[in-house]
Structures are given as structure tokens and as C-alpha cells.
C-alpha atoms as a PDB file:
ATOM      1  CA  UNK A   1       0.000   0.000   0.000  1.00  0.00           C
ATOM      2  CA  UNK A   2       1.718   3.316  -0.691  1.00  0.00           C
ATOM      3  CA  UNK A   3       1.166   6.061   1.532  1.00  0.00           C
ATOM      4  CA  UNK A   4       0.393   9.484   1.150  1.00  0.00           C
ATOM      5  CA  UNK A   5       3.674  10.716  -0.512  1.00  0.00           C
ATOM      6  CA  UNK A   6       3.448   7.484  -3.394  1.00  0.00           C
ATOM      7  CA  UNK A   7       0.212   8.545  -4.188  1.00  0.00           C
ATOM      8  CA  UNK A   8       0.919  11.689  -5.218  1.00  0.00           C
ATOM      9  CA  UNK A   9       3.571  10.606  -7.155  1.00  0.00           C
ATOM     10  CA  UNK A  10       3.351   6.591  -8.635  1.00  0.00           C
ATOM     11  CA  UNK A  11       0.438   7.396 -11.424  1.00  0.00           C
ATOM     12  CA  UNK A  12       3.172   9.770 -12.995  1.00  0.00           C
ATOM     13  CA  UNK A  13       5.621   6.653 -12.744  1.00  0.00           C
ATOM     14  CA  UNK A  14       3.376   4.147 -13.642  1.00  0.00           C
ATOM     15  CA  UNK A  15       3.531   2.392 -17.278  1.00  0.00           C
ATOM     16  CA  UNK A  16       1.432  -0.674 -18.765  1.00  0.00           C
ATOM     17  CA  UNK A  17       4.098  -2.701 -17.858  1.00  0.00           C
ATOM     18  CA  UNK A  18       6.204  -1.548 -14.530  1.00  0.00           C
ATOM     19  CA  UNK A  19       5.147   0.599 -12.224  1.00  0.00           C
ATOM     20  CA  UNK A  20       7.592   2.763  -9.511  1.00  0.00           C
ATOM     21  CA  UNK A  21       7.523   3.292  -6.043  1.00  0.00           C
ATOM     22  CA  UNK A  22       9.358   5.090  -3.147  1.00  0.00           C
ATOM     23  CA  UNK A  23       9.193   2.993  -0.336  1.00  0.00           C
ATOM     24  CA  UNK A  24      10.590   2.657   2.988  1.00  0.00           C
ATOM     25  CA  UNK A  25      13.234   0.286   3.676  1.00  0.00           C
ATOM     26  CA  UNK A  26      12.551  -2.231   6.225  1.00  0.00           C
ATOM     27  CA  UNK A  27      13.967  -5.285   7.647  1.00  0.00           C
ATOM     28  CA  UNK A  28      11.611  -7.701   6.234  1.00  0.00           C
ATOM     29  CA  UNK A  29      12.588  -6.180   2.414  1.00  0.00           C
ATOM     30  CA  UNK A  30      15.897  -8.026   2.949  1.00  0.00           C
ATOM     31  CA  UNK A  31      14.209 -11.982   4.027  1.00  0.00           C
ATOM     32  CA  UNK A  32      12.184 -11.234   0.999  1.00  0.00           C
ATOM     33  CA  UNK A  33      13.752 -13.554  -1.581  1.00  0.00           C
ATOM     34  CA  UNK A  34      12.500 -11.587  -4.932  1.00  0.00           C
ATOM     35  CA  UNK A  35      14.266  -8.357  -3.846  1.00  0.00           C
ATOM     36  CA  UNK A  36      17.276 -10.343  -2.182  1.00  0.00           C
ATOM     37  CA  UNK A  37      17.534 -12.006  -5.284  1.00  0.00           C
ATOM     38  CA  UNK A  38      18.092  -8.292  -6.899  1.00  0.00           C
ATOM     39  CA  UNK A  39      20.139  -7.752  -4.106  1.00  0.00           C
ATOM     40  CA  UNK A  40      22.777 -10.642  -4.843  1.00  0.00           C
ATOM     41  CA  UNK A  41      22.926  -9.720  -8.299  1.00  0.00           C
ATOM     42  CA  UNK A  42      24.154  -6.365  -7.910  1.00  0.00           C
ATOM     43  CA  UNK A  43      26.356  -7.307  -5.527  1.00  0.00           C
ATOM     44  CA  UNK A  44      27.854 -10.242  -7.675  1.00  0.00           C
ATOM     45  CA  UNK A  45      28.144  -7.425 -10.452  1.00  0.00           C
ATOM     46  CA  UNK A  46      30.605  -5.166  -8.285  1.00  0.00           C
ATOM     47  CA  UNK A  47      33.008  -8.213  -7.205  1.00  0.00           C
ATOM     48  CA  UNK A  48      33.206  -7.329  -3.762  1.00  0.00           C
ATOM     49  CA  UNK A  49      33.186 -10.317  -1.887  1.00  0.00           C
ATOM     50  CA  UNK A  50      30.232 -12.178  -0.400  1.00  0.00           C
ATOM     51  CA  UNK A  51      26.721 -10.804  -0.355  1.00  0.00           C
ATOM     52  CA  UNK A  52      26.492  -9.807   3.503  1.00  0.00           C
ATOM     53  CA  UNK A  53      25.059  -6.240   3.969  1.00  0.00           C
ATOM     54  CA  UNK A  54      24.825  -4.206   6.900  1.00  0.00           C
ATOM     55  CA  UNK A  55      20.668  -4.285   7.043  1.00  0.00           C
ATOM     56  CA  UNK A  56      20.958  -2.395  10.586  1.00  0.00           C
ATOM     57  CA  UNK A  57      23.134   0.462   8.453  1.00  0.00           C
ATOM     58  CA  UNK A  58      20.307   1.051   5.858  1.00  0.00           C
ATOM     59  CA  UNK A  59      17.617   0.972   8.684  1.00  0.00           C
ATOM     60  CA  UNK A  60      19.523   3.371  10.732  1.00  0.00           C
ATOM     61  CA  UNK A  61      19.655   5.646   7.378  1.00  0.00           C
ATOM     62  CA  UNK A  62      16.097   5.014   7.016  1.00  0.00           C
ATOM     63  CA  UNK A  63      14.849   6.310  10.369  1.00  0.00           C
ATOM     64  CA  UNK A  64      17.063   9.231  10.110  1.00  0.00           C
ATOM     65  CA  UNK A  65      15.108  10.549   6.513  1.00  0.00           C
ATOM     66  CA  UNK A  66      18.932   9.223   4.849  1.00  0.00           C
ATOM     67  CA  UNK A  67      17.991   6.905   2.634  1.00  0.00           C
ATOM     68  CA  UNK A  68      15.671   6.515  -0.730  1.00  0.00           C
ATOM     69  CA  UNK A  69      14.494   3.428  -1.872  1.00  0.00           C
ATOM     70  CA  UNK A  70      12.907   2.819  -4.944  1.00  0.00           C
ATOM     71  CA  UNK A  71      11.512  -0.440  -6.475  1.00  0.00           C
ATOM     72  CA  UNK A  72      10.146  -1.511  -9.978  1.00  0.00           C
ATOM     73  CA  UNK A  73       7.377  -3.393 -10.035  1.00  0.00           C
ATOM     74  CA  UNK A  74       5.872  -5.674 -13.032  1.00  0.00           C
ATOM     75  CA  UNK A  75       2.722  -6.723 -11.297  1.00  0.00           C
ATOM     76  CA  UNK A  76       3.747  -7.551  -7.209  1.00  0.00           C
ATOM     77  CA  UNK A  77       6.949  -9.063  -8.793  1.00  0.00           C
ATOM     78  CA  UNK A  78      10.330  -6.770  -7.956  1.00  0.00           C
ATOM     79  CA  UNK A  79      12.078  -6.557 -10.881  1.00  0.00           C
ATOM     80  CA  UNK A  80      14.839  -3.317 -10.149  1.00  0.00           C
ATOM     81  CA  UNK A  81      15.321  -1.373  -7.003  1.00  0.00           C
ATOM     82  CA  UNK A  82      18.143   1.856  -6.024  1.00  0.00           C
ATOM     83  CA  UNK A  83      19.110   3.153  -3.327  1.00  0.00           C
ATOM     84  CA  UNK A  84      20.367   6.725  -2.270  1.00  0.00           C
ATOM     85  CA  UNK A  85      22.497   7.534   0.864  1.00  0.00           C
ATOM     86  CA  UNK A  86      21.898  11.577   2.068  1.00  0.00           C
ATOM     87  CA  UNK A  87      24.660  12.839   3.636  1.00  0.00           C
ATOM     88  CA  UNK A  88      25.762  17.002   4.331  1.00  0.00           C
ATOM     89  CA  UNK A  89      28.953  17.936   2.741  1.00  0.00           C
ATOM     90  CA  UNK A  90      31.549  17.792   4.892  1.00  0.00           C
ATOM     91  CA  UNK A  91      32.882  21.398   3.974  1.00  0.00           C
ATOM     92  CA  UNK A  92      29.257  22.846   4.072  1.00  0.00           C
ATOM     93  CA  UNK A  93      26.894  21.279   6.342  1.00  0.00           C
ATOM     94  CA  UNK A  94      23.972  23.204   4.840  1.00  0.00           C
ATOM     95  CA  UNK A  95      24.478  21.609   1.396  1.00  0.00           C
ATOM     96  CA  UNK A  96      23.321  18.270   1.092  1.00  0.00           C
ATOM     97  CA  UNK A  97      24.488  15.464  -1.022  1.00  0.00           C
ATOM     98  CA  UNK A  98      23.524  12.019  -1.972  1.00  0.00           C
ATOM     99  CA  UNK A  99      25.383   8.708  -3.096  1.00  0.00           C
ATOM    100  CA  UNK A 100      23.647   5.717  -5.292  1.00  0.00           C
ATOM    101  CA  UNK A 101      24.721   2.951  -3.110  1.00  0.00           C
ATOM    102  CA  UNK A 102      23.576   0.524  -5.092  1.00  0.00           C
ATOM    103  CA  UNK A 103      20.792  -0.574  -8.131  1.00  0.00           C
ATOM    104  CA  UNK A 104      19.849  -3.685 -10.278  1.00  0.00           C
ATOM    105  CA  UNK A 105      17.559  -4.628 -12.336  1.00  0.00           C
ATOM    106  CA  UNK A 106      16.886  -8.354 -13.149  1.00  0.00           C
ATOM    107  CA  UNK A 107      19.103  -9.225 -16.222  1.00  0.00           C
ATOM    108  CA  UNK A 108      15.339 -10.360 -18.619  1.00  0.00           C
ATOM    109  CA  UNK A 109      14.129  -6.865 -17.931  1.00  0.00           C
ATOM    110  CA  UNK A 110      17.146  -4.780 -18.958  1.00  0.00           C
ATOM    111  CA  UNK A 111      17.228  -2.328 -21.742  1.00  0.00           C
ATOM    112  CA  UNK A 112      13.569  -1.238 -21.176  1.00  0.00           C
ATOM    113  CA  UNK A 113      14.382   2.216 -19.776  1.00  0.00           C
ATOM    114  CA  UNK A 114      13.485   0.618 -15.630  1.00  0.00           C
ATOM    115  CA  UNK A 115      17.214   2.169 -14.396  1.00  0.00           C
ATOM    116  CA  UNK A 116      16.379   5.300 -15.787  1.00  0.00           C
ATOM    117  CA  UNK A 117      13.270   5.631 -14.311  1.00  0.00           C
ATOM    118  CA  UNK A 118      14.085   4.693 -10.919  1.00  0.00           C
ATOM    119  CA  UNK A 119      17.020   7.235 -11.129  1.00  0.00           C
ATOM    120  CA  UNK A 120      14.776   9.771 -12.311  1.00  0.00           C
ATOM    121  CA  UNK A 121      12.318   9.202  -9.096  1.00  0.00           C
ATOM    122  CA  UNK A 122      14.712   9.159  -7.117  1.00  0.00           C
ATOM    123  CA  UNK A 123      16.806  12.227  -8.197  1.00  0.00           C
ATOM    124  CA  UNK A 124      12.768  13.752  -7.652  1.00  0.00           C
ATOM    125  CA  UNK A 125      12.494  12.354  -4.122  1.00  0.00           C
ATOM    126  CA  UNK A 126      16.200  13.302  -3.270  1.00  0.00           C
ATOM    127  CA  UNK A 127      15.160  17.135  -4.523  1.00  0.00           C
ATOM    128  CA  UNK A 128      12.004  17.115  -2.514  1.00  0.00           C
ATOM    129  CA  UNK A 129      14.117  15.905   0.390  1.00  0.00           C
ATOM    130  CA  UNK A 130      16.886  19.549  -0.181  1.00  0.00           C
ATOM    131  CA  UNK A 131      19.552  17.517  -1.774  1.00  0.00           C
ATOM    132  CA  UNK A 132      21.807  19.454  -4.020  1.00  0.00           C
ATOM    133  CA  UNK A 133      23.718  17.289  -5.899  1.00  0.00           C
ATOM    134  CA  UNK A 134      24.124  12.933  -6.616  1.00  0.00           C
ATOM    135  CA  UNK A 135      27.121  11.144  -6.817  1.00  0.00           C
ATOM    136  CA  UNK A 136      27.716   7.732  -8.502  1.00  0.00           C
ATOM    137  CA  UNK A 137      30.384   5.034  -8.744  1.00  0.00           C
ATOM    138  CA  UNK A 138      29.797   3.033 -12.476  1.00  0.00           C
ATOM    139  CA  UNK A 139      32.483   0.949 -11.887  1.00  0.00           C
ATOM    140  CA  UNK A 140      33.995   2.174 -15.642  1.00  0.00           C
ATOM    141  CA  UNK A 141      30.407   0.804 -17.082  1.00  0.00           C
ATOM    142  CA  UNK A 142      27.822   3.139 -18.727  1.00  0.00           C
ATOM    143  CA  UNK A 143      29.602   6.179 -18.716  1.00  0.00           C
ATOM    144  CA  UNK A 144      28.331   7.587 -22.204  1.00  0.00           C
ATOM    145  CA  UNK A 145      24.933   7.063 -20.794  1.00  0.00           C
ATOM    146  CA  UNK A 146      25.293   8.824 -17.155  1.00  0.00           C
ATOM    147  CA  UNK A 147      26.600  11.694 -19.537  1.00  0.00           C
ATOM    148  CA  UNK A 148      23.470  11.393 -21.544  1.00  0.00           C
ATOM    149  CA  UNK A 149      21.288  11.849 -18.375  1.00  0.00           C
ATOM    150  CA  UNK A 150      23.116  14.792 -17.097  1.00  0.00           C
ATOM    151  CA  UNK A 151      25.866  13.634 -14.437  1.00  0.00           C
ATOM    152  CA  UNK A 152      29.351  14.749 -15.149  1.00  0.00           C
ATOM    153  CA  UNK A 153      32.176  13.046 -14.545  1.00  0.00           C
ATOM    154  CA  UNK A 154      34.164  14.297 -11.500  1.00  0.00           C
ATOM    155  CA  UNK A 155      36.970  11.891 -10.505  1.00  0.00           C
ATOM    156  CA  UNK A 156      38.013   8.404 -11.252  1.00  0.00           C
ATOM    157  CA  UNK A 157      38.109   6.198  -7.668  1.00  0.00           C
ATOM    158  CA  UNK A 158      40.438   3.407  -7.916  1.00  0.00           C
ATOM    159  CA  UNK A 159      40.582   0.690  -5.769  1.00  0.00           C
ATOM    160  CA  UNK A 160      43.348  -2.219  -4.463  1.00  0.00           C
ATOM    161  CA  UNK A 161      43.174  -5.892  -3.147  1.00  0.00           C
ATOM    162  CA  UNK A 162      45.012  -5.763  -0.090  1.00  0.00           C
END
């Protein structure tokens, strides 16, 4: 059931296929084996290790107002999901800023536009919410099309096996 925020906001979202919705994150999303399903695969995709999130982290981000979640739907059926960290800058406290901490969509329902959508409600939410600006990691994947929808490229991270 959405609540008064989704309401306002999911008919704009919604297609004839897949339908989007800000929800909040809560313990139960993660025993749910549809979305952890999502949840392996996007961690499988960075090559981080084992699949073992810190589910306390993301509620404790939740309960603050730190976190957006956003799923695709096709039906009742999960079939993407992101999720944005808020944070204040740490030279300007007044200025806040978000991080993509992770997204997936199911590999059969890629290249349908779903990623896109969820980034666009969520850049919405994360503007209703006073964030100024979104940062994202692509891991050197898609960077032609994060330029196409308006991020620019600020850094390169780089990262070591120890």
C-alpha cells in the first residue's frame, strides 16, 4: 500500500508494464527472496566479496530521513530497485548530497528504460528531500549514458586488493 507521498507521485511513474515506487526500507525487504535475489545480483556485479550487507546500516539511514528506496514493479513481482544515501557535505553542512549505493535490475528486464526511471524518481524524491547534488560510482560501465542523463564526470576512484 503506498502512503500518502506514493500517491501523489506513482500514477506519474506508472507504465502498462512496470510501475515505480518510493518505499521505505525495512527489515523484512531483505528476508524477501524476490528483492534479495536483486540484491545478490548487484552485488555479484561489483566483485566485492560475499553478499552480507549491513541491514541495521540502511535501517539506521532510514529512520534518520537518509535513505531513498525505490523499487520496480511488473505486477507484485520486484524486478529493479536503487538506493540513495543523504549525507551534508563535509565542507558545508547546509548543502546536502547524496550517493547511489547501489541498483539492479533483473538481467530479462534490462534495456527497457526501468534504471532510468528509478534514477529519475529518485533524483525527484532526493530534490524534494533539499539535496543538491548525486554522486555515482559506475564501476567504468555506462559512462556515455550517465553523460546522456546529465551527471558529469568528476573523478576516477580506484581501488586495491590488499
Amino acid at each position: 500500500m503506498l502512503d500518502s507521498h506514493q500517491k501523489e507521485i506513482a500514477p506519474h511513474w506508472k507504465t502498462p508494464e512496470i510501475s515505480y515506487r518510493v518505499e521505505k526500507c525495512r527489515r523484512d525487504h531483505w528476508n524477501d527472496p524476490r528483492l534479495k535475489r536483486l540484491f545478490e545480483i548487484a552485488y555479484d556485479e561489483t566483485k566485492f566479496g560475499k553478499f552480507n550487507p549491513d541491514v541495521s546500516e540502511y535501517i539506521r539511514l532510514q529512520v534518520a530521513g537518509r535513505l531513498v528506496f525505490v523499487v520496480a514493479y511488473l505486477g507484485s513481482m520486484p524486478v529493479g530497485y536503487t538506493f540513495h544515501s543523504i549525507w551534508p557535505h563535509y565542507n558545508d553542512q547546509k548543502l546536502l548530497m547524496a550517493q547511489r549505493r547501489s541498483q539492479c535490475v533483473l538481467p530479462e528486464y534490462r534495456g527497457r528504460g526501468i534504471a532510468t526511471k528509478m534514477l529519475e524518481l529518485s533524483h525527484r524524491e532526493l530534490r524534494r528531500r533539499g539535496v543538491h547534488k548525486v554522486l555515482l560510482n559506475d564501476r567504468g560501465l555506462h559512462r556515455d549514458y550517465f553523460r546522456k542523463i546529465g551527471y558529469d564526470r568528476l573523478e576516477t576512484v580506484w581501488c586495491k586488493d590488499l
